[in-house]
C-alpha atoms as a PDB file:
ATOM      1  CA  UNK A   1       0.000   0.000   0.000  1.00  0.00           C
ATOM      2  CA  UNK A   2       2.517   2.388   0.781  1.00  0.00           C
ATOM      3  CA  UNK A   3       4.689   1.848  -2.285  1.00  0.00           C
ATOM      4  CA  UNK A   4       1.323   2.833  -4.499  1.00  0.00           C
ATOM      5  CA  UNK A   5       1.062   5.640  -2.588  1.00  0.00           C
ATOM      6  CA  UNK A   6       4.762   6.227  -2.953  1.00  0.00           C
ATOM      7  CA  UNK A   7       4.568   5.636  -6.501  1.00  0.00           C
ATOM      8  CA  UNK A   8       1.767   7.836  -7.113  1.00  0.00           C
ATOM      9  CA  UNK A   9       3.612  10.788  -5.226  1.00  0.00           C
ATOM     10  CA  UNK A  10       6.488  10.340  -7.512  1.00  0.00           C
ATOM     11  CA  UNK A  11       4.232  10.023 -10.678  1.00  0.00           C
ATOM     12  CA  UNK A  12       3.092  13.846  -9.600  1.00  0.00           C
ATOM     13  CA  UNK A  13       6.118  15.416  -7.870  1.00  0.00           C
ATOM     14  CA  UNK A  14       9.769  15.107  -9.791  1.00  0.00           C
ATOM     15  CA  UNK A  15      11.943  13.631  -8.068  1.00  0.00           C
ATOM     16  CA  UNK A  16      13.744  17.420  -7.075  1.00  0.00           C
ATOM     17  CA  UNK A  17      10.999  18.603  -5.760  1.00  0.00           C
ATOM     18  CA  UNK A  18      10.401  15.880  -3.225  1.00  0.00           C
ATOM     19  CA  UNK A  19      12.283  17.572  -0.496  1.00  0.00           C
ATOM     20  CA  UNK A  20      10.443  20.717  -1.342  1.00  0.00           C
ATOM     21  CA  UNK A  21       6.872  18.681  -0.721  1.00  0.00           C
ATOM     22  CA  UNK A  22       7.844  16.896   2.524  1.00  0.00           C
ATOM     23  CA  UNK A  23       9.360  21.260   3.796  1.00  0.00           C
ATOM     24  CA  UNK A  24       6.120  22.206   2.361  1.00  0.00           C
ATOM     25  CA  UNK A  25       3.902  19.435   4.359  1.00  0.00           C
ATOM     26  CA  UNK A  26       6.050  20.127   7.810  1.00  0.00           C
ATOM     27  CA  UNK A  27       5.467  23.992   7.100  1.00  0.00           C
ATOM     28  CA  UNK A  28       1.847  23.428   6.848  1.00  0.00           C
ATOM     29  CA  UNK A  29       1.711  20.958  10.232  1.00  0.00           C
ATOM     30  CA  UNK A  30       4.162  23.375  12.160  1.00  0.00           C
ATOM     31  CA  UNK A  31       1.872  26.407  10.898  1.00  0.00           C
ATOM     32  CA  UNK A  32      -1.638  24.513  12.204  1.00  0.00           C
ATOM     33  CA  UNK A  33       0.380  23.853  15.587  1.00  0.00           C
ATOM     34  CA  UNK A  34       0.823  27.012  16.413  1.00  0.00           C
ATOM     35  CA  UNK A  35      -2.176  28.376  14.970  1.00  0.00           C
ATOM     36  CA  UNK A  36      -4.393  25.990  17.382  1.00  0.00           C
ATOM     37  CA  UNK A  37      -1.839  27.123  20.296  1.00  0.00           C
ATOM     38  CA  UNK A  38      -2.495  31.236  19.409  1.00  0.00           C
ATOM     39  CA  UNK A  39      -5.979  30.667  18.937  1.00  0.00           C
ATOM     40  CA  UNK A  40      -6.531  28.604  21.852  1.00  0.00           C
ATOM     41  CA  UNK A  41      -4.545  30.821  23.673  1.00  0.00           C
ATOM     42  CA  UNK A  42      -7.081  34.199  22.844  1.00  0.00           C
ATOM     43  CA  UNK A  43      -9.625  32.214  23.711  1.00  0.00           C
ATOM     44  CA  UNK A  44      -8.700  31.274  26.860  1.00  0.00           C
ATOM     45  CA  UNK A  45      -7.746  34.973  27.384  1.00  0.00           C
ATOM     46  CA  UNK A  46     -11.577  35.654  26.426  1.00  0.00           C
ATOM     47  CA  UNK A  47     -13.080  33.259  28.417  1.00  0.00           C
ATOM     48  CA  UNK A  48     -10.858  34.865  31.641  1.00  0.00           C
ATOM     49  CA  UNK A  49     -12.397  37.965  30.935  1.00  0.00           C
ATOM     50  CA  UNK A  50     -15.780  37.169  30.579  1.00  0.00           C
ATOM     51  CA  UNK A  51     -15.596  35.573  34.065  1.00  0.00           C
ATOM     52  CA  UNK A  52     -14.281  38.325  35.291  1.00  0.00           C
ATOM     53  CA  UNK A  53     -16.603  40.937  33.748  1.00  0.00           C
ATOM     54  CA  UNK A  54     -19.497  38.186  35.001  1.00  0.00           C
ATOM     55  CA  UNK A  55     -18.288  38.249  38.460  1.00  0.00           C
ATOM     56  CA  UNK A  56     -17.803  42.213  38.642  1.00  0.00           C
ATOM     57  CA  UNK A  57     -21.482  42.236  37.143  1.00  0.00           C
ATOM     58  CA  UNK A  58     -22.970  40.345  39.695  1.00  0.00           C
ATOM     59  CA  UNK A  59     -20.741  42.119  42.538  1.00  0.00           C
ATOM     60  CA  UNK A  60     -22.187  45.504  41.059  1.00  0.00           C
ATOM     61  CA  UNK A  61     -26.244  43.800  41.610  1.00  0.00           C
ATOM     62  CA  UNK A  62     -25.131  42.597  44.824  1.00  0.00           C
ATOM     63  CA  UNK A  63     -24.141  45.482  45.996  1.00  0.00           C
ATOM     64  CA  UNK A  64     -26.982  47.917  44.893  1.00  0.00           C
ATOM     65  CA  UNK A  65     -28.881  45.508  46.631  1.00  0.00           C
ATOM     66  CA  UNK A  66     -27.099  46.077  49.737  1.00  0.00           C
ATOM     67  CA  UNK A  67     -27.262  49.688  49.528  1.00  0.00           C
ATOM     68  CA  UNK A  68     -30.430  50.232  48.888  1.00  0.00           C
ATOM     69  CA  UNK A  69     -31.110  47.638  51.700  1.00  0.00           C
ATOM     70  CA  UNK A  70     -28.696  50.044  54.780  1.00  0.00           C
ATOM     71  CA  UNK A  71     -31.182  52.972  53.213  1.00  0.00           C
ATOM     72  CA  UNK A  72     -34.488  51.304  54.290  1.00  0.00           C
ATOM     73  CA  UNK A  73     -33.453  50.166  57.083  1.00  0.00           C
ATOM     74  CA  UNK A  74     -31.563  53.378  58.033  1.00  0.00           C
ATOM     75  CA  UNK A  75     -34.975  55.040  56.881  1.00  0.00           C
ATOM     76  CA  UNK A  76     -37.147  52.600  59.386  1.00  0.00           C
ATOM     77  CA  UNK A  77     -35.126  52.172  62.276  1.00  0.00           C
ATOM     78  CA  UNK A  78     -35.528  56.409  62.622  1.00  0.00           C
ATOM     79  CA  UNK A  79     -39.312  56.369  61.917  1.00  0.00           C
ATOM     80  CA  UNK A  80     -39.738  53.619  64.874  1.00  0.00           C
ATOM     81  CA  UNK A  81     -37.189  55.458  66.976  1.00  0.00           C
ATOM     82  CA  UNK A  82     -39.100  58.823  66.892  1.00  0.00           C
ATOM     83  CA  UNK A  83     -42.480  56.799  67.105  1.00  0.00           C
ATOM     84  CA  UNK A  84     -40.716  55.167  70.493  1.00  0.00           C
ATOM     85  CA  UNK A  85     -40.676  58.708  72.473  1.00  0.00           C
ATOM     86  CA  UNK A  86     -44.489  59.064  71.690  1.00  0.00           C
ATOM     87  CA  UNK A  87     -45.419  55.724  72.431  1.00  0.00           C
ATOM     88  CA  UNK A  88     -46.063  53.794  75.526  1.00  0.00           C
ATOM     89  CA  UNK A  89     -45.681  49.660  74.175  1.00  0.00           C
ATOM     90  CA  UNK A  90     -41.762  48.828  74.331  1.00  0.00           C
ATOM     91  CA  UNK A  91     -43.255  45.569  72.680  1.00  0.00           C
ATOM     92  CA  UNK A  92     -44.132  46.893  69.087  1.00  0.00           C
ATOM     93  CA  UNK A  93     -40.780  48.727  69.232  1.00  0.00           C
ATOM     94  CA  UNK A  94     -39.191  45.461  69.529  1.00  0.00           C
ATOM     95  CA  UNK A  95     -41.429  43.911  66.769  1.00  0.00           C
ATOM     96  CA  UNK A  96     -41.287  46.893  64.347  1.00  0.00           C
ATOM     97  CA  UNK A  97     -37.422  47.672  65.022  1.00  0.00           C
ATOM     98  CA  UNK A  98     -36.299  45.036  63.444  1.00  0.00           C
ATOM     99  CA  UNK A  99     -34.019  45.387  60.433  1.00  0.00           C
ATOM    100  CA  UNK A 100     -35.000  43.835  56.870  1.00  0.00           C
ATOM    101  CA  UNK A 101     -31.731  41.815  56.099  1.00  0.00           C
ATOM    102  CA  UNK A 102     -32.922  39.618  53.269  1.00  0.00           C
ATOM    103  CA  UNK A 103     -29.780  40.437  50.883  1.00  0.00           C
ATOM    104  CA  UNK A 104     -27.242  40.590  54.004  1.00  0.00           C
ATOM    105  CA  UNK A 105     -28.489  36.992  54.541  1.00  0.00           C
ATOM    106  CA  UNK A 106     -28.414  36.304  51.006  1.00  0.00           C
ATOM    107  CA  UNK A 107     -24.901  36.952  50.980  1.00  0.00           C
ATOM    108  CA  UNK A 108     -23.624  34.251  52.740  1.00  0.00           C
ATOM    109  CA  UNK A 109     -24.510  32.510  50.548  1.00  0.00           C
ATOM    110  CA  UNK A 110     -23.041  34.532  47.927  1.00  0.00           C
ATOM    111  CA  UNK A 111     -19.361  33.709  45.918  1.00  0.00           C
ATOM    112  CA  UNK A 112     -18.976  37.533  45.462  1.00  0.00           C
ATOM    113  CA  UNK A 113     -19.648  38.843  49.226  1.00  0.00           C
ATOM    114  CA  UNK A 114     -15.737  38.746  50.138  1.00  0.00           C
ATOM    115  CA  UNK A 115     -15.166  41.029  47.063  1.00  0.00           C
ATOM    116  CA  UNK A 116     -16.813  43.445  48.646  1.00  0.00           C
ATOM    117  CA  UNK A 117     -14.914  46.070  50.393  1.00  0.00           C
ATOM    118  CA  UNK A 118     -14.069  45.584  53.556  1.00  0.00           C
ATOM    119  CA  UNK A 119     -15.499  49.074  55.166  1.00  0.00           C
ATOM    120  CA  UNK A 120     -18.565  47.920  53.636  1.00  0.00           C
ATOM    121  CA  UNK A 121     -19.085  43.981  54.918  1.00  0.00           C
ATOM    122  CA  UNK A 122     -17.490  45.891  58.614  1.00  0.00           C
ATOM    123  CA  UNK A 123     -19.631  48.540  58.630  1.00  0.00           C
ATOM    124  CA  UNK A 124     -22.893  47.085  57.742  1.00  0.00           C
ATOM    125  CA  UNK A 125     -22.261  43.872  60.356  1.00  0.00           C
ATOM    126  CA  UNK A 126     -21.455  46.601  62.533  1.00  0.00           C
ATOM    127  CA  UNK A 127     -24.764  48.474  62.108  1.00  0.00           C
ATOM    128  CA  UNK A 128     -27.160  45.428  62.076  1.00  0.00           C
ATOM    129  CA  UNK A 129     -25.373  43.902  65.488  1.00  0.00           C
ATOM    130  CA  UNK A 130     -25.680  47.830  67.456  1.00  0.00           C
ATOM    131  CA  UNK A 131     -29.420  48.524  66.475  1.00  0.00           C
ATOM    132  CA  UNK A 132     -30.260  45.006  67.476  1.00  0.00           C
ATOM    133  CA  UNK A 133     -28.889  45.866  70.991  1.00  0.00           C
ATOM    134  CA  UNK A 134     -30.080  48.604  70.989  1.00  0.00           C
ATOM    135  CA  UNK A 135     -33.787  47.591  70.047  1.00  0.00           C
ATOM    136  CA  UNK A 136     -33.253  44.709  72.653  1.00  0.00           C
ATOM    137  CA  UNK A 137     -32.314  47.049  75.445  1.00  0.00           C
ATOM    138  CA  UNK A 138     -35.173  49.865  74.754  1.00  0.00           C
ATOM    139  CA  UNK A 139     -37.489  46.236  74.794  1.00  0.00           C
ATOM    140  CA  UNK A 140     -35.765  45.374  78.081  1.00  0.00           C
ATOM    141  CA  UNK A 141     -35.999  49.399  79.586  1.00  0.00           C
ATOM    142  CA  UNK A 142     -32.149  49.260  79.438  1.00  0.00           C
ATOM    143  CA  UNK A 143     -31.553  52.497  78.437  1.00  0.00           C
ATOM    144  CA  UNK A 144     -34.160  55.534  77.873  1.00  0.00           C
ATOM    145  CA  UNK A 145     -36.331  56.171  74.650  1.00  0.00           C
ATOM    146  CA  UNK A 146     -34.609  59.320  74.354  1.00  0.00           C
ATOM    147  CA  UNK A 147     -31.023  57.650  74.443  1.00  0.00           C
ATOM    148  CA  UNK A 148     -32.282  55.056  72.289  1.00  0.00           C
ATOM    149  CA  UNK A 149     -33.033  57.765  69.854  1.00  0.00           C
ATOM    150  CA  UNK A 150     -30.061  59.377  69.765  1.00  0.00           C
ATOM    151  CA  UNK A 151     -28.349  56.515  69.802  1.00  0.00           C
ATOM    152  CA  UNK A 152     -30.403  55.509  66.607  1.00  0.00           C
ATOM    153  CA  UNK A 153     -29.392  58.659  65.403  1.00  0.00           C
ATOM    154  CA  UNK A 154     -25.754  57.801  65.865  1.00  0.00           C
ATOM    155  CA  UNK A 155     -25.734  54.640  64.461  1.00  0.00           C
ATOM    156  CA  UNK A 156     -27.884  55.993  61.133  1.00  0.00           C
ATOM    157  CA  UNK A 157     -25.337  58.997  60.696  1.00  0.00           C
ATOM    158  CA  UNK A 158     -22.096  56.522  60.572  1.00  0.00           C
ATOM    159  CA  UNK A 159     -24.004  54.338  58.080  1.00  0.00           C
ATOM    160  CA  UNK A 160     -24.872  57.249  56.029  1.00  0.00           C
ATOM    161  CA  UNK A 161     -21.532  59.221  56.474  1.00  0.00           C
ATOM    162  CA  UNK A 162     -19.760  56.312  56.258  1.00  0.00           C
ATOM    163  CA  UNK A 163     -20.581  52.767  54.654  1.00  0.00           C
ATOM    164  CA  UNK A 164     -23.220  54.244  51.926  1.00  0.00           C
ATOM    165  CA  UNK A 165     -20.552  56.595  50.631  1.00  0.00           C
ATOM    166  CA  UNK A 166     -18.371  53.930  50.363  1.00  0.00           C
ATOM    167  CA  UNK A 167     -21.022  51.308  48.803  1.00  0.00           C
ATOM    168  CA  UNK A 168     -21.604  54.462  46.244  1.00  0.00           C
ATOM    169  CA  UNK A 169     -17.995  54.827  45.717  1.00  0.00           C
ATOM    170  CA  UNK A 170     -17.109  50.838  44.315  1.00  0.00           C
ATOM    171  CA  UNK A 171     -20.855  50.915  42.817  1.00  0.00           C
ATOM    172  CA  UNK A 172     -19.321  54.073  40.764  1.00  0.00           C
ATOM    173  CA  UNK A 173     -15.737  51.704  39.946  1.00  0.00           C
ATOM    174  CA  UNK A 174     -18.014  49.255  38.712  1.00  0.00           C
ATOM    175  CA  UNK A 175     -20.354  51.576  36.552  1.00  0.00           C
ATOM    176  CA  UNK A 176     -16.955  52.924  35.088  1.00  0.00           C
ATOM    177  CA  UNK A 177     -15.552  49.714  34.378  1.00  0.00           C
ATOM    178  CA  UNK A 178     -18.485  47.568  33.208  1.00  0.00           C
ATOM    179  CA  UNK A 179     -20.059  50.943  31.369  1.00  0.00           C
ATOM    180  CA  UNK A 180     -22.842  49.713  29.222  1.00  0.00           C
ATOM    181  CA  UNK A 181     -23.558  46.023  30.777  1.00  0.00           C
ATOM    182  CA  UNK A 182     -24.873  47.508  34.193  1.00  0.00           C
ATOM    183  CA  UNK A 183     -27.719  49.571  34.237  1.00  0.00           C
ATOM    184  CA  UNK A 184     -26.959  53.557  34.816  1.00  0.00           C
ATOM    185  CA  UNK A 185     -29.021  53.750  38.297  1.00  0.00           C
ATOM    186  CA  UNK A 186     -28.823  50.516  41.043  1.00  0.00           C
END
C-alpha cells in the first residue's frame, strides 16, 4: 500500500521537488500547531475575561442591593425610633425595630460577598449587630427612649456618612468599568 502511494507521489512530484513537498507538508503541520496554540490561547484569554466581567457584574447587583437595603433600614429604624418617644408599648418597638436583612443573609450565601470592600461587609455587620442591641435594650428598659433615639441617630449617621458613601464609591468603579452592561441607576 505504501509503495502505491509512494509511486503515485512520484508520478506527480519530480523527483527534485520531493524535499520541497515533505518542507512544504512540515510547514503546513508546524503552521496549524501554532495556529491551534495562538488561537486557543485568545480564547482562553476571552473566556478569563468574561468571568471576570461576570463576576464584577454580579458584585455591582449585589451590591446595589445592599445599599439600597442600609437605606431602608436606616430610613425605618428612625421612623420607629421617633415613634418610640411618643409611644407607651416597648413591645411593638421590639417587633417593628427590626431590620429587613434579606440580601445581608443572602450573601452568605453569595461567591462575590468577600469582594466586597471591607469598610462595607465591617460597617454594615457593625450596624445590624448595634441597632439590634439597641432595640433589645429599649425592649428590656435598658436604656431611655430618648437615648435610644439618639443613639439611633448615631448609628444611622455613621451608616450614612460612612458605609453608603463607600457602597456608592465601588458601585461608581463598577459603573466605570463595566459601562454599558450595568444599568446607569442601582
Amino acid at each position: 500500500m505504501f509503495q502505491v502511494l509512494r509511486q503515485r507521489v512520484k508520478a506527480v512530484i519530480a523527483p527534485g521537488d520531493a524535499a520541497r513537498f515533505w518542507l512544504a507538508q512540515g510547514f503546513l503541520v508546524a503552521s496549524t500547531i501554532i495556529g491551534v496554540y495562538l488561537a486557543a490561547s485568545v480564547g482562553f484569554d476571552k473566556a478569563i475575561q468574561f468571568e471576570v466581567l461576570r463576576e464584577e457584574r454580579a458584585l455591582y447587583y449585589l451590591l446595589a442591593s445592599l445599599r439600597d437595603e442600609l437605606e431602608d433600614n436606616s430610613e425605618r429604624i428612625v421612623a420607629v425610633a421617633r415613634e418610640a418617644g411618643r409611644r407607651g408599648d416597648l413591645s411593638r418597638v421590639a417587633m417593628e425595630g427590626r431590620l429587613q436583612t434579606f440580601v445581608w443573609d443572602a450573601m452568605r450565601e453569595s461567591a462575590q460577598t468577600f469582594q466586597v470592600p471591607a469598610r462595607v461587609l465591617t460597617g454594615t455587620r457593625r450596624f445590624h449587630a448595634r441597632i439590634r442591641l439597641l432595640v433589645e435594650d429599649l425592649a428590656r428598659t435598658r436604656i431611655s427612649r430618648a437615648l435610644f433615639l439618639r443613639r439611633v441617630q448615631e448609628e444611622v449617621g455613621l451608616v450614612r456618612g460612612q458605609v453608603l458613601p463607600a457602597v456608592d464609591a465601588e458601585l461608581e468603579r463598577l459603573r466605570r468599568r463595566l459601562g454599558p452592561l450595568v444599568a446607569v441607576s442601582p
